[in-house]
PDB file of N, CA and C in Angstrom:
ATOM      1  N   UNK A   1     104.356 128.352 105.822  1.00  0.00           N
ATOM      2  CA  UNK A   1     103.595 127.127 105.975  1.00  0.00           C
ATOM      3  C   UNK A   1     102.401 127.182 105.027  1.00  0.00           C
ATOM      4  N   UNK A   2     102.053 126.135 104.331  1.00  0.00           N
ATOM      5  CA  UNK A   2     100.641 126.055 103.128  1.00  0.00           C
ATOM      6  C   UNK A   2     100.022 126.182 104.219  1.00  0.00           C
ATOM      7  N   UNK A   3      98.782 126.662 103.533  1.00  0.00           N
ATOM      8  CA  UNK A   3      97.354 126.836 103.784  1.00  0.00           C
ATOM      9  C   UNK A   3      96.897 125.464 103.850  1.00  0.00           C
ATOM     10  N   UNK A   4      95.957 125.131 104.985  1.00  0.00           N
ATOM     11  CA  UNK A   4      95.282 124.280 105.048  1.00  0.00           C
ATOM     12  C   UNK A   4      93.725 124.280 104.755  1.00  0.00           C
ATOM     13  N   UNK A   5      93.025 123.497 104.075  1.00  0.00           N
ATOM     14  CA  UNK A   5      91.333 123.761 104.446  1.00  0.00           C
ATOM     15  C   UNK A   5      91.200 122.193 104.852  1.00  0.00           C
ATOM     16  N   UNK A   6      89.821 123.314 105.757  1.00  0.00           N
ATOM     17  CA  UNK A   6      89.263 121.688 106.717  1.00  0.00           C
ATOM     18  C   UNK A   6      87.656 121.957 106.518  1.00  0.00           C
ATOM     19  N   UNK A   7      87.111 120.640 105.654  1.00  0.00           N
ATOM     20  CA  UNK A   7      85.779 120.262 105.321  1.00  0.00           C
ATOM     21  C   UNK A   7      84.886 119.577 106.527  1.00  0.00           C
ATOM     22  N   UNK A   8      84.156 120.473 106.957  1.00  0.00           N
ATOM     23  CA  UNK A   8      83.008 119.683 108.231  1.00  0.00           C
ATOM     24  C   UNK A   8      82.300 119.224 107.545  1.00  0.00           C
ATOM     25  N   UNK A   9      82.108 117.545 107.836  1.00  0.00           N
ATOM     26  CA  UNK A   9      81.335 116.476 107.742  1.00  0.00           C
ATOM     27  C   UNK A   9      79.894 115.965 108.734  1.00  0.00           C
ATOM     28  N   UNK A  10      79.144 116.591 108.257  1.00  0.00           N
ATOM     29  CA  UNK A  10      77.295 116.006 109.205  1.00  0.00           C
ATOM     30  C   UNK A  10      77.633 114.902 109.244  1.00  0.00           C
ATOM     31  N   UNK A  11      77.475 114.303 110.963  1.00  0.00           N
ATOM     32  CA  UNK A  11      77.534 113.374 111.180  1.00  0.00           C
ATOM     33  C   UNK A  11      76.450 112.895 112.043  1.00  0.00           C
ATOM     34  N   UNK A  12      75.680 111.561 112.430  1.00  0.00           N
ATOM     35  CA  UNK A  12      74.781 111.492 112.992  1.00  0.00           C
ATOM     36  C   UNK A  12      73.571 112.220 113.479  1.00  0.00           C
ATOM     37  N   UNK A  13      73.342 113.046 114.609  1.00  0.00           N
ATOM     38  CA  UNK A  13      72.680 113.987 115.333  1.00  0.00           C
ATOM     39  C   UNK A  13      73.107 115.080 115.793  1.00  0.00           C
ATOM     40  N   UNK A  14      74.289 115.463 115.931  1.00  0.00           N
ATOM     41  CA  UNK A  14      74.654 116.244 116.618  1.00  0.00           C
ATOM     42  C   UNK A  14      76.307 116.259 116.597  1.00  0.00           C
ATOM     43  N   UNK A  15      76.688 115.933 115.585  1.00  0.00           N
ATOM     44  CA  UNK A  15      78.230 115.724 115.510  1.00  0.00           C
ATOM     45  C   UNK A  15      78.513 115.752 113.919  1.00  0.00           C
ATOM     46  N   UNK A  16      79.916 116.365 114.035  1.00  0.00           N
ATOM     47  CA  UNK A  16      80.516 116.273 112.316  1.00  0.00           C
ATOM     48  C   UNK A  16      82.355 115.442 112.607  1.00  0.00           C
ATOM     49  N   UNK A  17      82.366 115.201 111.517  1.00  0.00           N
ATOM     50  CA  UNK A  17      84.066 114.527 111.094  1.00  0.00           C
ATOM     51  C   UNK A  17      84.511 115.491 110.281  1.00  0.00           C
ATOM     52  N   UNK A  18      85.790 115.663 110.286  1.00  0.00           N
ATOM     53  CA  UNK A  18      86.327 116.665 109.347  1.00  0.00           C
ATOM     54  C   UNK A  18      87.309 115.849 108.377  1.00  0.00           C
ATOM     55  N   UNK A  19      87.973 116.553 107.209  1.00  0.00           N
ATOM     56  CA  UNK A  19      88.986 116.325 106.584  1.00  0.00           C
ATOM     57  C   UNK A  19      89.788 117.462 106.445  1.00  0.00           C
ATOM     58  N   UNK A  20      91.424 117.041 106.472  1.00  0.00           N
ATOM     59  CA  UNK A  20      91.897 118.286 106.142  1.00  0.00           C
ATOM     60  C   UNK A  20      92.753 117.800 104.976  1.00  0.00           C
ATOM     61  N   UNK A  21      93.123 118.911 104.476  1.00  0.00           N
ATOM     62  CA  UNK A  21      93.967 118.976 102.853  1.00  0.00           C
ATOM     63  C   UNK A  21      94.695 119.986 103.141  1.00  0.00           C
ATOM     64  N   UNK A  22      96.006 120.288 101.647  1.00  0.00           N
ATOM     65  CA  UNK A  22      96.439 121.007 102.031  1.00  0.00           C
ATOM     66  C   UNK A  22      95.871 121.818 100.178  1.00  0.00           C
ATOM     67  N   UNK A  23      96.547 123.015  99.898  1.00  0.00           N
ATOM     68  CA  UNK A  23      96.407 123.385  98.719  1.00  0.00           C
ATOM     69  C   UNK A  23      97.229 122.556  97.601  1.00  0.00           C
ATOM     70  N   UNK A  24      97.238 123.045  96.046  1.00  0.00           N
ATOM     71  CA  UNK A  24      97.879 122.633  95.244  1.00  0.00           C
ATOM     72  C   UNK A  24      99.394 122.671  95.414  1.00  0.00           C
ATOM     73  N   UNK A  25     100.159 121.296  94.726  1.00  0.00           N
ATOM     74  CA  UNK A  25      99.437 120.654  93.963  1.00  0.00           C
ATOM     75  C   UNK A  25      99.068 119.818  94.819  1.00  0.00           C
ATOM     76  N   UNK A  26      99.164 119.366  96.124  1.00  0.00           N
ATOM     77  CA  UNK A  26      98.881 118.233  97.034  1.00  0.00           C
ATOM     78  C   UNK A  26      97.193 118.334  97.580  1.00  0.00           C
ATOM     79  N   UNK A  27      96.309 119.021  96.914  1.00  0.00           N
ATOM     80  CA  UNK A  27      95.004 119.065  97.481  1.00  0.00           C
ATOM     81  C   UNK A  27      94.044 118.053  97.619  1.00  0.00           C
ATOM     82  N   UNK A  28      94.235 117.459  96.387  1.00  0.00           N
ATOM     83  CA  UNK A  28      93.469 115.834  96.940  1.00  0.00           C
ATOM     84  C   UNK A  28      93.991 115.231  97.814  1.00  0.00           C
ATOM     85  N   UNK A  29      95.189 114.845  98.813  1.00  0.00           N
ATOM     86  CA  UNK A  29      95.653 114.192  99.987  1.00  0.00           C
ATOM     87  C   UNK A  29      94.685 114.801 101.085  1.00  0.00           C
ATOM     88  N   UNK A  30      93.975 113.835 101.507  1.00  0.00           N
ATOM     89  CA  UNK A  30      93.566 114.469 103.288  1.00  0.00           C
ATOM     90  C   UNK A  30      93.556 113.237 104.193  1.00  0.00           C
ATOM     91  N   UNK A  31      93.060 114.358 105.323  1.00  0.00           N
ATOM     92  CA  UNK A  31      93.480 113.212 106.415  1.00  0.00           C
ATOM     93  C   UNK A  31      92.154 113.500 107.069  1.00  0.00           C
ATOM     94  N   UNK A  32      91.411 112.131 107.470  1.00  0.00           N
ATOM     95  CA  UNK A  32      90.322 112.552 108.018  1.00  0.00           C
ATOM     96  C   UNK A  32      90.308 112.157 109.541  1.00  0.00           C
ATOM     97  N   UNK A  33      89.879 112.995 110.605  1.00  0.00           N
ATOM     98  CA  UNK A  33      90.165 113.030 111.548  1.00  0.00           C
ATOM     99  C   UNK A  33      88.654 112.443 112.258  1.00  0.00           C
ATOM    100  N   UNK A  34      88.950 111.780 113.288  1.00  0.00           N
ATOM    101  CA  UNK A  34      87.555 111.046 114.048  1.00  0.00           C
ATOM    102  C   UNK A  34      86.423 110.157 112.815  1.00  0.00           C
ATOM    103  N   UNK A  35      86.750 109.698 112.278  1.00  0.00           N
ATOM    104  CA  UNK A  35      85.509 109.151 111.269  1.00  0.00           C
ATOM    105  C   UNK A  35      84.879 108.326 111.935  1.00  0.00           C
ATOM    106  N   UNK A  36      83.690 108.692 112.844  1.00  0.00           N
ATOM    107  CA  UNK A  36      82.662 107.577 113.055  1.00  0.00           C
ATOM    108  C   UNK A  36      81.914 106.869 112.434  1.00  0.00           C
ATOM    109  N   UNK A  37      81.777 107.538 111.050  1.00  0.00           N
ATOM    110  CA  UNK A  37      80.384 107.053 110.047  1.00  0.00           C
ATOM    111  C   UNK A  37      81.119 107.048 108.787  1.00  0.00           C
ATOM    112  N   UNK A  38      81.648 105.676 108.606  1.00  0.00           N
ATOM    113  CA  UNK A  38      82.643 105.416 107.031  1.00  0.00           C
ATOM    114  C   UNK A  38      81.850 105.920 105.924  1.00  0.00           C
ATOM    115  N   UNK A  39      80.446 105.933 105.539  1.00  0.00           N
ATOM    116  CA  UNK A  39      79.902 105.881 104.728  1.00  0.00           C
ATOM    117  C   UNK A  39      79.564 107.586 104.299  1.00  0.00           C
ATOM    118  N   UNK A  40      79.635 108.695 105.382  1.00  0.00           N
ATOM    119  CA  UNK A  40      79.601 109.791 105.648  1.00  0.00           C
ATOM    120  C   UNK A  40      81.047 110.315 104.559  1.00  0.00           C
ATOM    121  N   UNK A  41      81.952 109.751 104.838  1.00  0.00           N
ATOM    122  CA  UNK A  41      83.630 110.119 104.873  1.00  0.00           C
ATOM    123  C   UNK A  41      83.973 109.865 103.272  1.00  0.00           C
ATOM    124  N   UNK A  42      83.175 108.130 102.977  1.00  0.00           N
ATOM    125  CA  UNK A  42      83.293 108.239 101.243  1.00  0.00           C
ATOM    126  C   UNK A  42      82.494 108.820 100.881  1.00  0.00           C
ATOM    127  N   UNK A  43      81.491 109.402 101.192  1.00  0.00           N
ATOM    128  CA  UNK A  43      80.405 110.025 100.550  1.00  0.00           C
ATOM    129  C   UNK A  43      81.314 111.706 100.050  1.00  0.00           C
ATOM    130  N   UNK A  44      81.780 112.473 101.171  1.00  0.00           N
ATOM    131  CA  UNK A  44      82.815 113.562 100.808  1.00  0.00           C
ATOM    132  C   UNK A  44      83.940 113.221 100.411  1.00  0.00           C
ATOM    133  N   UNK A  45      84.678 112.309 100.437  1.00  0.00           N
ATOM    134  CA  UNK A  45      85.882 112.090  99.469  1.00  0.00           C
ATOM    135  C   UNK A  45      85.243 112.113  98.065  1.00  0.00           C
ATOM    136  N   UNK A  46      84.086 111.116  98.244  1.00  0.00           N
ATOM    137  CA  UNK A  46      83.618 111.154  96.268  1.00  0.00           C
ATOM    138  C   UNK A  46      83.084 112.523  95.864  1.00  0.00           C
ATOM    139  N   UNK A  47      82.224 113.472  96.353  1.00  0.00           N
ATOM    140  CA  UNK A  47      82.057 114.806  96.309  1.00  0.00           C
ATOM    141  C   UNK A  47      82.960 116.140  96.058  1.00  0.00           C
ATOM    142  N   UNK A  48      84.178 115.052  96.406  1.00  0.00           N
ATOM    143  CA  UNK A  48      85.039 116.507  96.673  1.00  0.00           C
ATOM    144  C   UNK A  48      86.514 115.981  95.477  1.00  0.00           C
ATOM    145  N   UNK A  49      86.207 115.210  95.156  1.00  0.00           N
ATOM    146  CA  UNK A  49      87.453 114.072  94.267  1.00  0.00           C
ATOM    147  C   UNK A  49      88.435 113.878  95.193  1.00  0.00           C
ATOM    148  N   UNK A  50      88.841 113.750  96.509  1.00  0.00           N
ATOM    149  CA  UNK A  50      89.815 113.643  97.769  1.00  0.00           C
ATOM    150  C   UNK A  50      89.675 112.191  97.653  1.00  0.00           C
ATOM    151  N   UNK A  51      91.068 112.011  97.989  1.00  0.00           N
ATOM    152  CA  UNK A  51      92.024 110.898  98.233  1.00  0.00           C
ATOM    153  C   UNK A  51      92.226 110.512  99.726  1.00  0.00           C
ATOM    154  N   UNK A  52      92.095 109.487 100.515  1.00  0.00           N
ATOM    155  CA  UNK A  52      91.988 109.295 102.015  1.00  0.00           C
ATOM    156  C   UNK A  52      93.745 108.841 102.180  1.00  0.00           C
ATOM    157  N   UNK A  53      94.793 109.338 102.864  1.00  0.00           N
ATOM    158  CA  UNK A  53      95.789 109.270 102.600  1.00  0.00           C
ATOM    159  C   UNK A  53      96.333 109.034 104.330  1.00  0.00           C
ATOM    160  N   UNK A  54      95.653 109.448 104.962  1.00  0.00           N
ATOM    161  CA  UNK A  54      95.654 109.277 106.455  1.00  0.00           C
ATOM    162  C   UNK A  54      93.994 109.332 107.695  1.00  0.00           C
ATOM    163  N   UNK A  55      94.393 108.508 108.656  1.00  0.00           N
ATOM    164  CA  UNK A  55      93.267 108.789 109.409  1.00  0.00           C
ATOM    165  C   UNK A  55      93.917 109.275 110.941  1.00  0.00           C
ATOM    166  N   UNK A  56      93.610 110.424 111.823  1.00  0.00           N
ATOM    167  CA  UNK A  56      93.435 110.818 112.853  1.00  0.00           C
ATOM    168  C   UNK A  56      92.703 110.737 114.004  1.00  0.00           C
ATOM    169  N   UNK A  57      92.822 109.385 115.162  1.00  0.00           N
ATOM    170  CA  UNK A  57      91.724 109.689 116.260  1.00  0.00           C
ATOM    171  C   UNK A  57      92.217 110.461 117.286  1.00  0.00           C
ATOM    172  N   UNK A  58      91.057 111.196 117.583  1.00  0.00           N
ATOM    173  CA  UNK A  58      91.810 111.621 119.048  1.00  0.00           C
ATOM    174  C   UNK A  58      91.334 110.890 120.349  1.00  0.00           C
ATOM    175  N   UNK A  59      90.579 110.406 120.266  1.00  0.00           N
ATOM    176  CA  UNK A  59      89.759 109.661 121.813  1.00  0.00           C
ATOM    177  C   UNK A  59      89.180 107.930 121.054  1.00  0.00           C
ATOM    178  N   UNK A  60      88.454 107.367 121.993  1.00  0.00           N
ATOM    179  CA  UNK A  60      87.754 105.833 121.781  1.00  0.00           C
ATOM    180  C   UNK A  60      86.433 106.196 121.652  1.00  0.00           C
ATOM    181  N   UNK A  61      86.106 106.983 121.779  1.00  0.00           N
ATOM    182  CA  UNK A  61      84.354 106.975 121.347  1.00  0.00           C
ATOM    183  C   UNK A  61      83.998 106.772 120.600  1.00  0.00           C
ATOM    184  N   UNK A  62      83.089 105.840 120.096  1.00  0.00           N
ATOM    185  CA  UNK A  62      82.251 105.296 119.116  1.00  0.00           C
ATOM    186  C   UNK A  62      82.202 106.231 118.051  1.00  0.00           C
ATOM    187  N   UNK A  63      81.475 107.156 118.514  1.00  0.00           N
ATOM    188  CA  UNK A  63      81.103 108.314 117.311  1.00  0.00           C
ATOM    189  C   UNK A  63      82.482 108.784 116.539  1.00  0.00           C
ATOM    190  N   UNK A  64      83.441 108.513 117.238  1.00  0.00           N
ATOM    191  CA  UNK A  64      85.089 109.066 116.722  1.00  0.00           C
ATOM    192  C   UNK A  64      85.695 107.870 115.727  1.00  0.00           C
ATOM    193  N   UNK A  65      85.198 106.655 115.893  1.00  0.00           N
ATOM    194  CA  UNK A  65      86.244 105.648 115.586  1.00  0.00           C
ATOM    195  C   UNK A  65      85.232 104.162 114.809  1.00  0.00           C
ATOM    196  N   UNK A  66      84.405 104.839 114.723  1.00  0.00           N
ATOM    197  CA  UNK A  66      83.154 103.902 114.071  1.00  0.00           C
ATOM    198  C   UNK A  66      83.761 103.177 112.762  1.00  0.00           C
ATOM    199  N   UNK A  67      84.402 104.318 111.750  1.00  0.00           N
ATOM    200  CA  UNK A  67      84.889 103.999 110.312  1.00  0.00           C
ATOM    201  C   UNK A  67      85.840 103.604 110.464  1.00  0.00           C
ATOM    202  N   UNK A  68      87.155 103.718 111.650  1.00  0.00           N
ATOM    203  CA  UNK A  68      88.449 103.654 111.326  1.00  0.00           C
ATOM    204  C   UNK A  68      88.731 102.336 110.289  1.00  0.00           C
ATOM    205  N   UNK A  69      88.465 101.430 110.961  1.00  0.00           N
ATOM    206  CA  UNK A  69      88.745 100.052 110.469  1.00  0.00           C
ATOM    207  C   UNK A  69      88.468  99.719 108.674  1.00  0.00           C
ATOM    208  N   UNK A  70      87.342 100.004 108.880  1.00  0.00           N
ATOM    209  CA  UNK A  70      86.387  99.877 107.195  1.00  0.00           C
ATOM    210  C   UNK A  70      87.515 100.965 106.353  1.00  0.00           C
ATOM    211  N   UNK A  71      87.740 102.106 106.738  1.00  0.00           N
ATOM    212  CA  UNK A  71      88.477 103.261 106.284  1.00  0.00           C
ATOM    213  C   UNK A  71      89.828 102.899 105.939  1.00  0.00           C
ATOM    214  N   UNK A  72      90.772 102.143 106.751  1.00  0.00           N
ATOM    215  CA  UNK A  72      91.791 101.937 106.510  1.00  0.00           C
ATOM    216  C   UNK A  72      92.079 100.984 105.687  1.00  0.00           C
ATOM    217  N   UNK A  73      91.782  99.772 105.792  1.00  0.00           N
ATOM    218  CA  UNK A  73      91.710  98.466 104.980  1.00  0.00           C
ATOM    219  C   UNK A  73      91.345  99.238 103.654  1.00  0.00           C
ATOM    220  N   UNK A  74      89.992  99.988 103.768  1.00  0.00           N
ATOM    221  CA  UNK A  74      89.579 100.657 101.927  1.00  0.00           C
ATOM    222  C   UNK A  74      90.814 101.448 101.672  1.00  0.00           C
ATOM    223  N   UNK A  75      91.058 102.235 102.185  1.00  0.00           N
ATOM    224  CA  UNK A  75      92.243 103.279 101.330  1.00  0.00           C
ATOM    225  C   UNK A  75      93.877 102.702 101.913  1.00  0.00           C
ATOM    226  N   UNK A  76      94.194 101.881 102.376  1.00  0.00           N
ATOM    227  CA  UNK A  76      95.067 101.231 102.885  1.00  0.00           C
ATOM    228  C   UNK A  76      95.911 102.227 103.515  1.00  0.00           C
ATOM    229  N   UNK A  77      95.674 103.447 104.331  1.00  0.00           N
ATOM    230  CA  UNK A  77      96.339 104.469 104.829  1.00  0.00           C
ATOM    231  C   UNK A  77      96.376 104.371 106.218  1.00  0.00           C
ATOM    232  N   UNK A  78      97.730 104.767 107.105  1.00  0.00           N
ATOM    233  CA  UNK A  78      98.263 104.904 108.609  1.00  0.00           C
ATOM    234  C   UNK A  78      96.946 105.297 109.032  1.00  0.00           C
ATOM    235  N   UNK A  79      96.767 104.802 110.577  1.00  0.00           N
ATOM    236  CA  UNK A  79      96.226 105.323 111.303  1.00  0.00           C
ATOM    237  C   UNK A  79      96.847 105.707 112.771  1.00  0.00           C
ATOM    238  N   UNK A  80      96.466 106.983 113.032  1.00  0.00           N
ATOM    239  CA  UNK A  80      97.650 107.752 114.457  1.00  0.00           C
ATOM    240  C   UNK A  80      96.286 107.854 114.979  1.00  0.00           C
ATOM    241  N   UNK A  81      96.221 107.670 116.545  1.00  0.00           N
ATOM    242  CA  UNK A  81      95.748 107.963 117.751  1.00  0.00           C
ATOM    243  C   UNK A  81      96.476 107.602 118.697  1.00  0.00           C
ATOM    244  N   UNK A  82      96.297 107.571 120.000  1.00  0.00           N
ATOM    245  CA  UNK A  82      96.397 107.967 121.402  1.00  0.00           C
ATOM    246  C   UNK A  82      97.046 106.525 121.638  1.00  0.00           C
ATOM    247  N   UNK A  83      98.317 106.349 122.237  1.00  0.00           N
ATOM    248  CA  UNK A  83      99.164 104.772 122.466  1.00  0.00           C
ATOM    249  C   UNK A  83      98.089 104.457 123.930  1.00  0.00           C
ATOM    250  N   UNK A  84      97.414 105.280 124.672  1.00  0.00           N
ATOM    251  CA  UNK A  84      97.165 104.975 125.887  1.00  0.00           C
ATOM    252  C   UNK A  84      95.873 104.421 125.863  1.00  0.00           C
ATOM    253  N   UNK A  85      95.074 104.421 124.963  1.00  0.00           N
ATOM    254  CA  UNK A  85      93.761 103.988 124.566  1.00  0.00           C
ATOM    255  C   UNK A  85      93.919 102.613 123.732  1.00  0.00           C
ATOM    256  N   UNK A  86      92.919 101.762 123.810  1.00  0.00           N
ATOM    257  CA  UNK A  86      92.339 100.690 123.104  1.00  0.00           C
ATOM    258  C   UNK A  86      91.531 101.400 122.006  1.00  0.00           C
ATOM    259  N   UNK A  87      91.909 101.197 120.728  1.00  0.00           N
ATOM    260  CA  UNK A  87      90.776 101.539 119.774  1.00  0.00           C
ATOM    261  C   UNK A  87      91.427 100.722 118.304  1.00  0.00           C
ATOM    262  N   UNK A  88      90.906 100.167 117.959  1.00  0.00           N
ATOM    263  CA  UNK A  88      90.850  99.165 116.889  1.00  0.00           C
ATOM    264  C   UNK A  88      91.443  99.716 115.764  1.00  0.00           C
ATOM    265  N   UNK A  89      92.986  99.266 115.243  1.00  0.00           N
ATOM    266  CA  UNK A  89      92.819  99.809 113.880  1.00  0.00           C
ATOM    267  C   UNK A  89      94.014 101.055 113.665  1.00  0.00           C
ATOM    268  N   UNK A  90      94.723 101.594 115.142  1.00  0.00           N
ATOM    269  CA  UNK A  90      95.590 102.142 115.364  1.00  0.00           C
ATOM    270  C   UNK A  90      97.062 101.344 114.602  1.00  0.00           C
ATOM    271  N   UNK A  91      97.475 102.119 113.618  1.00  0.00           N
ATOM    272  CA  UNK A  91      98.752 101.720 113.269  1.00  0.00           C
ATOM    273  C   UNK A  91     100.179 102.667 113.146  1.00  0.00           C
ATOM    274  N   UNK A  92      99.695 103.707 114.069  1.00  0.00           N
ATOM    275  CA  UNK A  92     100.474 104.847 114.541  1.00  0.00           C
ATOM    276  C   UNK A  92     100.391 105.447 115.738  1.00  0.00           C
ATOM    277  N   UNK A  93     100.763 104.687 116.715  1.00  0.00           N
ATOM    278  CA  UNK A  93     100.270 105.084 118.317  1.00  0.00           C
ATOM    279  C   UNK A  93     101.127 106.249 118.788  1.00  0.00           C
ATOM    280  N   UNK A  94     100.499 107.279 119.254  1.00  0.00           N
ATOM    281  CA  UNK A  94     100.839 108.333 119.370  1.00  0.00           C
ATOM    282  C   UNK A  94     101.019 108.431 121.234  1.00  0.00           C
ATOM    283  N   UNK A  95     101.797 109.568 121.736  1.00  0.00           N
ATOM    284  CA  UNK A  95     102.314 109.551 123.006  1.00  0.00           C
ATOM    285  C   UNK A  95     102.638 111.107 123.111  1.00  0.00           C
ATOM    286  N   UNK A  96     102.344 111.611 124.546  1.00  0.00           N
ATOM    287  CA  UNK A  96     102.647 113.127 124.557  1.00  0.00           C
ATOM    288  C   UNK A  96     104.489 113.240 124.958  1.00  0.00           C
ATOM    289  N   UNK A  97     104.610 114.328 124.450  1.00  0.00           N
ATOM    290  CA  UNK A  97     105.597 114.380 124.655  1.00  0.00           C
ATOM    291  C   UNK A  97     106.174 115.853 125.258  1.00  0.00           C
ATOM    292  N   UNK A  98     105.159 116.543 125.195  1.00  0.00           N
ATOM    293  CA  UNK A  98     105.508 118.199 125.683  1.00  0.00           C
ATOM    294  C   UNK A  98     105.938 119.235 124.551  1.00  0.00           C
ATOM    295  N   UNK A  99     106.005 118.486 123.581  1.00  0.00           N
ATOM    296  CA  UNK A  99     107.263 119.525 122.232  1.00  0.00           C
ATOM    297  C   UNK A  99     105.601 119.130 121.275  1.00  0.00           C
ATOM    298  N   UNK A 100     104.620 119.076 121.564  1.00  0.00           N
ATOM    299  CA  UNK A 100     103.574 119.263 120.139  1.00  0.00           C
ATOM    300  C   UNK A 100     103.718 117.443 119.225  1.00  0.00           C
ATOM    301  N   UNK A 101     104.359 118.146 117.941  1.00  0.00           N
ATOM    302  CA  UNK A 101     103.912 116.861 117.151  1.00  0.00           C
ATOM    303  C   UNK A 101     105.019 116.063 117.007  1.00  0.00           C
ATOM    304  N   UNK A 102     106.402 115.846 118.216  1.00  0.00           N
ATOM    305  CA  UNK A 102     107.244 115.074 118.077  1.00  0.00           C
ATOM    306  C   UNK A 102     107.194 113.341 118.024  1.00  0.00           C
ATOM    307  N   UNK A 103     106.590 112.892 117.797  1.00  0.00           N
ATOM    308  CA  UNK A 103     105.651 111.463 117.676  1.00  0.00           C
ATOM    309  C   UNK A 103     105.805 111.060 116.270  1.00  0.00           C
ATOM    310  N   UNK A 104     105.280 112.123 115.266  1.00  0.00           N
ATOM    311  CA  UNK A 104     104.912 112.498 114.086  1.00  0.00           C
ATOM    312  C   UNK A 104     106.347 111.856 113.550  1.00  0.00           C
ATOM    313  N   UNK A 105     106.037 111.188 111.852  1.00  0.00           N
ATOM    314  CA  UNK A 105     107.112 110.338 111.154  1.00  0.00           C
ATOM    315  C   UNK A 105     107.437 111.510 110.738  1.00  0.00           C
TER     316      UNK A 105
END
């Protein structure tokens, strides 16, 4: 399995967003997971030359799901979270299933 790296993102007060990538040659693809603060998220994509290729929520909290919307429309990429939650912007509703990431395209 590639190596993954995952970039912690300062977020507000007391919270970060991450991105993950994988190595070459696919290293600019990431997926950024919880983006509350869109402006946080392009700020490290432009820093890092990363490409926004997917977004990840795991919950509805504000602080998690602030960017989704702004994020997706800009990089026109899927968004997967939770089928059981309301959160704006979901275009990959996800569901447990007991087997991990069987949901997953």
């Amino acid at each position: 399995m590639p190596a993954l790296t995952v970039t912690r993102v300062p977020a507000f007060e007391d919270n970060y967003l991450w991105l993950i990538h994988g190595q070459a040659p696919h290293a600019t693809r990431v997926a950024a997971v919880d983006p509350g603060d869109p402006d946080r998220i392009e700020a490290a994509l432009a820093a890092e030359g990363l490409d926004l290729e997917a977004i990840l929520v795991t919950h509805h909290h504000r602080d998690h799901t602030g960017g989704v919307t702004a994020l997706a429309e800009r990089h026109g990429c899927p968004v997967y979270g939770p089928a059981r939650e309301t959160i704006a912007g979901i275009t990959q509703p996800l569901t447990g299933g007991g087997g991990g990431c069987a949901d997953l395209p």
